[in-house]
C-alpha atoms as a PDB file:
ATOM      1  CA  UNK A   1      85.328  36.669  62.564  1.00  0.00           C
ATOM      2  CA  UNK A   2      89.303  37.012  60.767  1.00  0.00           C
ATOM      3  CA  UNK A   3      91.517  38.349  63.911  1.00  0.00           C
ATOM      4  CA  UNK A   4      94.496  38.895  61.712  1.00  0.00           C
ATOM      5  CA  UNK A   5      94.867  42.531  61.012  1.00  0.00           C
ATOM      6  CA  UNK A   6      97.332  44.546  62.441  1.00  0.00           C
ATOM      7  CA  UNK A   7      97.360  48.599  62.432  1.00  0.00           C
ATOM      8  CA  UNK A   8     100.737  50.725  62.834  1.00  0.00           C
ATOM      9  CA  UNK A   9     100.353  54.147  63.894  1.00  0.00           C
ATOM     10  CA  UNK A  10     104.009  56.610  63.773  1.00  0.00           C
ATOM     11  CA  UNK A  11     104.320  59.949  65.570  1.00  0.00           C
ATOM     12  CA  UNK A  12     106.789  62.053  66.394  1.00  0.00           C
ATOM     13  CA  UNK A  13     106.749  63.757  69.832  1.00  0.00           C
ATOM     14  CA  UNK A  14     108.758  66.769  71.205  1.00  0.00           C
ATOM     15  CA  UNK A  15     109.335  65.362  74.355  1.00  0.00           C
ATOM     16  CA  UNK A  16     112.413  63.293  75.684  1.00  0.00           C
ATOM     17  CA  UNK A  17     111.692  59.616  75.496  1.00  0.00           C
ATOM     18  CA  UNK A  18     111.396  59.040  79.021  1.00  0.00           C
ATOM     19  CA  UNK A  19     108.867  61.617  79.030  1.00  0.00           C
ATOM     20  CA  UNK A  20     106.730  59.854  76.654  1.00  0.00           C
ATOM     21  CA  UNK A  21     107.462  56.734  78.430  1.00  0.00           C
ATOM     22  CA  UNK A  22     105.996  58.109  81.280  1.00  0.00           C
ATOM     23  CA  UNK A  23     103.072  58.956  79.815  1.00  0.00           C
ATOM     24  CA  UNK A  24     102.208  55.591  78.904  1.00  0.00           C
ATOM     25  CA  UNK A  25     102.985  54.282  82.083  1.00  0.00           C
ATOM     26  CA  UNK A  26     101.767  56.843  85.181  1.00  0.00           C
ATOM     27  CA  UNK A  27      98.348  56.918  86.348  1.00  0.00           C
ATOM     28  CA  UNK A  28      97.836  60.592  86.742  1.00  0.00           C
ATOM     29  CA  UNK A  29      99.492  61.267  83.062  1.00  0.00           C
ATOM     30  CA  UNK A  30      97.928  58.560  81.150  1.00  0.00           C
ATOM     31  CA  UNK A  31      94.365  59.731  82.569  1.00  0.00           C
ATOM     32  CA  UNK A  32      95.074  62.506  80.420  1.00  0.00           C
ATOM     33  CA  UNK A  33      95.349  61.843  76.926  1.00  0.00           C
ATOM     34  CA  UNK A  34      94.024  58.116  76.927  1.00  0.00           C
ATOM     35  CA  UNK A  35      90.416  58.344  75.166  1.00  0.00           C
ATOM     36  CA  UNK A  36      88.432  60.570  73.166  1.00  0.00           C
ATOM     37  CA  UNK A  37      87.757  64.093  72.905  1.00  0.00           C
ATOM     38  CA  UNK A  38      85.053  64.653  74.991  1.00  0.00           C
ATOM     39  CA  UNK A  39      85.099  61.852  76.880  1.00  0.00           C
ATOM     40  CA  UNK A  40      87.013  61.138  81.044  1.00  0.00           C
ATOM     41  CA  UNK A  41      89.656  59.014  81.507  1.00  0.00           C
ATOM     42  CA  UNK A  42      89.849  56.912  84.986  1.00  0.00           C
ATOM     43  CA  UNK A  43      92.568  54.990  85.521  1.00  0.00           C
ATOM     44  CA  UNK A  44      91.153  52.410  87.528  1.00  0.00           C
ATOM     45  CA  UNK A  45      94.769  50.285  87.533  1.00  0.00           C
ATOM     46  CA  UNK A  46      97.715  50.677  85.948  1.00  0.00           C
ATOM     47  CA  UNK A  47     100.596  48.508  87.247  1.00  0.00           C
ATOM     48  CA  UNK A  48     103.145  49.305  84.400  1.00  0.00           C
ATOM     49  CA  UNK A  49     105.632  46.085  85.050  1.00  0.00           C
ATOM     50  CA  UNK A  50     105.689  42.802  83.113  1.00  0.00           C
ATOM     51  CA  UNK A  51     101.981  40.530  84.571  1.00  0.00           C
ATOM     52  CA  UNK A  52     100.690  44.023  85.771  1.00  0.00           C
ATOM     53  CA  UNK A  53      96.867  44.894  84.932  1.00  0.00           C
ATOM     54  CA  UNK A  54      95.918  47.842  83.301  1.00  0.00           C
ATOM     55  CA  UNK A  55      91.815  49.287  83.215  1.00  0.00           C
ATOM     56  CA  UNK A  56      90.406  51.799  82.282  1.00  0.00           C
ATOM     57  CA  UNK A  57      87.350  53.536  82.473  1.00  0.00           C
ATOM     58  CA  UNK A  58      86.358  55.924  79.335  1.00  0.00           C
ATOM     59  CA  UNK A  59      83.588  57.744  80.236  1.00  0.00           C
ATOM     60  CA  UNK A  60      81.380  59.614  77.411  1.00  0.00           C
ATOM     61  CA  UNK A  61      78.762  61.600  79.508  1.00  0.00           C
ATOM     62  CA  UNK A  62      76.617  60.943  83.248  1.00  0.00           C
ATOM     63  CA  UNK A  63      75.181  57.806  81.710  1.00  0.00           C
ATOM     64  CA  UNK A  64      78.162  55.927  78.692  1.00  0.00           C
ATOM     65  CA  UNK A  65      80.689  54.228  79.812  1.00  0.00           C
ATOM     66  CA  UNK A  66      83.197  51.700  78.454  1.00  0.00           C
ATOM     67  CA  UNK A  67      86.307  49.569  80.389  1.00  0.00           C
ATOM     68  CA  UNK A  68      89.277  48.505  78.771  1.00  0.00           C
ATOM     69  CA  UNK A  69      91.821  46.558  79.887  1.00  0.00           C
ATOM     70  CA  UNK A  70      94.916  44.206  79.569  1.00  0.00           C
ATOM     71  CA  UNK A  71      97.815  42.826  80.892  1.00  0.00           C
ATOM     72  CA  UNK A  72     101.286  44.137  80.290  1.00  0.00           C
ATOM     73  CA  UNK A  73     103.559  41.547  78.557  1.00  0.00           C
ATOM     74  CA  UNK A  74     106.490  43.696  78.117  1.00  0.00           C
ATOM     75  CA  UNK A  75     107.844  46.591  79.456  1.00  0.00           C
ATOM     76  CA  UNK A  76     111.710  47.909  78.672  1.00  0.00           C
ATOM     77  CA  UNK A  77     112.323  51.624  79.667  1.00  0.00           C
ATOM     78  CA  UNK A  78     111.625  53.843  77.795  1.00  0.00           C
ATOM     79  CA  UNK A  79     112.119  52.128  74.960  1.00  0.00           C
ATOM     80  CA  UNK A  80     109.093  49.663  74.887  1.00  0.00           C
ATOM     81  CA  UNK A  81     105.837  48.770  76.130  1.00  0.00           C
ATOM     82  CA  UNK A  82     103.309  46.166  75.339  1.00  0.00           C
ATOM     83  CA  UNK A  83      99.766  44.718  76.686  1.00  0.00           C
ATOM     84  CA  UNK A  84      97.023  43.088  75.668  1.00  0.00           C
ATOM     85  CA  UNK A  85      94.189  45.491  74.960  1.00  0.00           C
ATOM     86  CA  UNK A  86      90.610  44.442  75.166  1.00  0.00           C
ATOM     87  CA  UNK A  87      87.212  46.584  75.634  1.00  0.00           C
ATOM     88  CA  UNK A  88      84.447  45.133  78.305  1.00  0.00           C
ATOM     89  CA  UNK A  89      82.588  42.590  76.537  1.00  0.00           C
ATOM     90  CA  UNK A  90      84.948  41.921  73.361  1.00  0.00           C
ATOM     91  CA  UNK A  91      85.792  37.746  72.654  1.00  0.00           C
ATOM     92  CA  UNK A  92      89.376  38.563  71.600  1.00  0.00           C
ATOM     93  CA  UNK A  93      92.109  40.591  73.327  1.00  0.00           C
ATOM     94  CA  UNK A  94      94.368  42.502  71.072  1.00  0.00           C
ATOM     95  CA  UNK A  95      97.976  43.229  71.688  1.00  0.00           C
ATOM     96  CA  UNK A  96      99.408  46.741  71.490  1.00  0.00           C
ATOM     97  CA  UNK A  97     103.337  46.939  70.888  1.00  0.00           C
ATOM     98  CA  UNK A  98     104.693  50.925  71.451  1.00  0.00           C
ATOM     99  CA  UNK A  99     108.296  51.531  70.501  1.00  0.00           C
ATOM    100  CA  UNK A 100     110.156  54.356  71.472  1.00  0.00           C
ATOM    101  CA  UNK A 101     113.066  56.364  70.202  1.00  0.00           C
ATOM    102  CA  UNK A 102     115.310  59.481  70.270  1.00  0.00           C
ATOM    103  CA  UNK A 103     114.280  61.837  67.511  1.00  0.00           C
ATOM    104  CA  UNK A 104     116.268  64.794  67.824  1.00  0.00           C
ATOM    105  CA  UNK A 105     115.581  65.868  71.491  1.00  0.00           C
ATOM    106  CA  UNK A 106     112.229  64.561  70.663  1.00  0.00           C
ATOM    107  CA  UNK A 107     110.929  60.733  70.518  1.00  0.00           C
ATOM    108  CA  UNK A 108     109.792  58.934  67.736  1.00  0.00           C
ATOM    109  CA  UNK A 109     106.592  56.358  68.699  1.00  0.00           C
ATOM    110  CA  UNK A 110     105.496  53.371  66.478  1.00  0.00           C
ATOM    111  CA  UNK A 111     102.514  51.448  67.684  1.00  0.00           C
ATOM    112  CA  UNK A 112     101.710  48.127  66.243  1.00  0.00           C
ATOM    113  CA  UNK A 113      98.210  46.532  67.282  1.00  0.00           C
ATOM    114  CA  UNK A 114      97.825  42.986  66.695  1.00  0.00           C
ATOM    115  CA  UNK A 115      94.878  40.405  65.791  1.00  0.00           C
ATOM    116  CA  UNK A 116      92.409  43.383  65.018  1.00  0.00           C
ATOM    117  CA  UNK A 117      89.325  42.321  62.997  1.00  0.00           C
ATOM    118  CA  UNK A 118      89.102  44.468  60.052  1.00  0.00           C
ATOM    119  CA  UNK A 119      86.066  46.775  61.444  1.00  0.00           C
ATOM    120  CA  UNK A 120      88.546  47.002  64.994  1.00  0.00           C
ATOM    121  CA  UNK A 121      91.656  48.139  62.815  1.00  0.00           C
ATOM    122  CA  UNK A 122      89.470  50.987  61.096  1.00  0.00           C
ATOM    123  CA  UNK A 123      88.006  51.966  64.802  1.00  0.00           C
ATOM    124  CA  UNK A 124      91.171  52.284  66.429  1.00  0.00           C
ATOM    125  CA  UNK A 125      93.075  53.756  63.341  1.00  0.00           C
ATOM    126  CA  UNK A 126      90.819  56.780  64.380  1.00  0.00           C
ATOM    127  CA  UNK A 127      91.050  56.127  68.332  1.00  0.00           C
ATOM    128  CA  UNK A 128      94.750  55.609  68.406  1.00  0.00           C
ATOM    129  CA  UNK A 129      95.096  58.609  66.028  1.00  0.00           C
ATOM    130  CA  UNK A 130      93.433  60.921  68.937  1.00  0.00           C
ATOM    131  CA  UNK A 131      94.419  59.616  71.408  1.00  0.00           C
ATOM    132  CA  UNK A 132      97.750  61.140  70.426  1.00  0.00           C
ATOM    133  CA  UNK A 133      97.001  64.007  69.527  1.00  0.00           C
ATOM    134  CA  UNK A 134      96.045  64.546  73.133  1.00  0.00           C
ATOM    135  CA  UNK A 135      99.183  62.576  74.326  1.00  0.00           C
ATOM    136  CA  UNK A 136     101.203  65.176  72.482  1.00  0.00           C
ATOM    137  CA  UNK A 137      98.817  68.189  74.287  1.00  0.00           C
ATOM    138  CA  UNK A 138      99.345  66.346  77.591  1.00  0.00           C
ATOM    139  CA  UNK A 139     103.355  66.695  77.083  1.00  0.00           C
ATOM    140  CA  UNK A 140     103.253  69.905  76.203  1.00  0.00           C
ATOM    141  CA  UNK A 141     101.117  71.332  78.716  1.00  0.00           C
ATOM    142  CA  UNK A 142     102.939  68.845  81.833  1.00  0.00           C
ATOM    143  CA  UNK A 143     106.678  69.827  80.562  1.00  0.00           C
END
């Protein structure tokens, strides 16, 4: 199995920075726009500060489930935030870079996530993808 490939995702968000910045980084916000359509978000711990855990529990219906998790590495508000990123059973953890900035009185985002093999960056080109289009509901429908 090659770890090497890396995916970069780029949105654009109308929200302030900080705004988006706090929706990576609050329990009760990330809950909402981190996982599939269709699917439950639990944030089982999210301690958003550098050696802080975060897990998650994605939950597809009364009987699917999956946990992901990680470790935050970095965290520089509201510019920056990285973790590893891992899914319950996976032999690798991944690590997720999101960079913030002013776009207008909006925020531009650019994720990078590193050591994906190739079948992981084609999964979460898709996951990431939704994921924010439901981040950029979330904002909207929080402001």
């Amino acid at each position: 199995m090659t770890v090497s490939e890396t995916l970069f995702v780029a949105r654009t968000f109308a929200s302030p920075p900080q705004r988006v910045f706090e929706a990576l980084t609050t329990p009760a916000l990330c809950a909402l726009w981190m996982g599939p359509r269709g699917s439950e978000t639990t944030v089982l711990e999210l301690d958003a500060r550098e050696g802080g855990r975060l897990l998650l529990e994605i939950r597809f219906g009364p009987d699917t489930a999956v946990r992901i998790g990680g470790e935050f590495r970095r965290i520089e508000a509201p510019r920056l935030v990285e973790f590893t990123w891992s899914m319950e059973g996976d032999d690798h953890d991944t690590v997720v870079s999101i960079e913030l900035q002013p776009a207008g009185a909006g925020t531009s985002l650019v994720l990078a996530h590193e050591g994906l093999t190739i079948e992981e960056r084609a999964q979460n080109e898709a996951g990431w993808g939704e994921f924010f289009d439901r981040l950029a509901e979330a904002l909207a429908s929080t402001a």
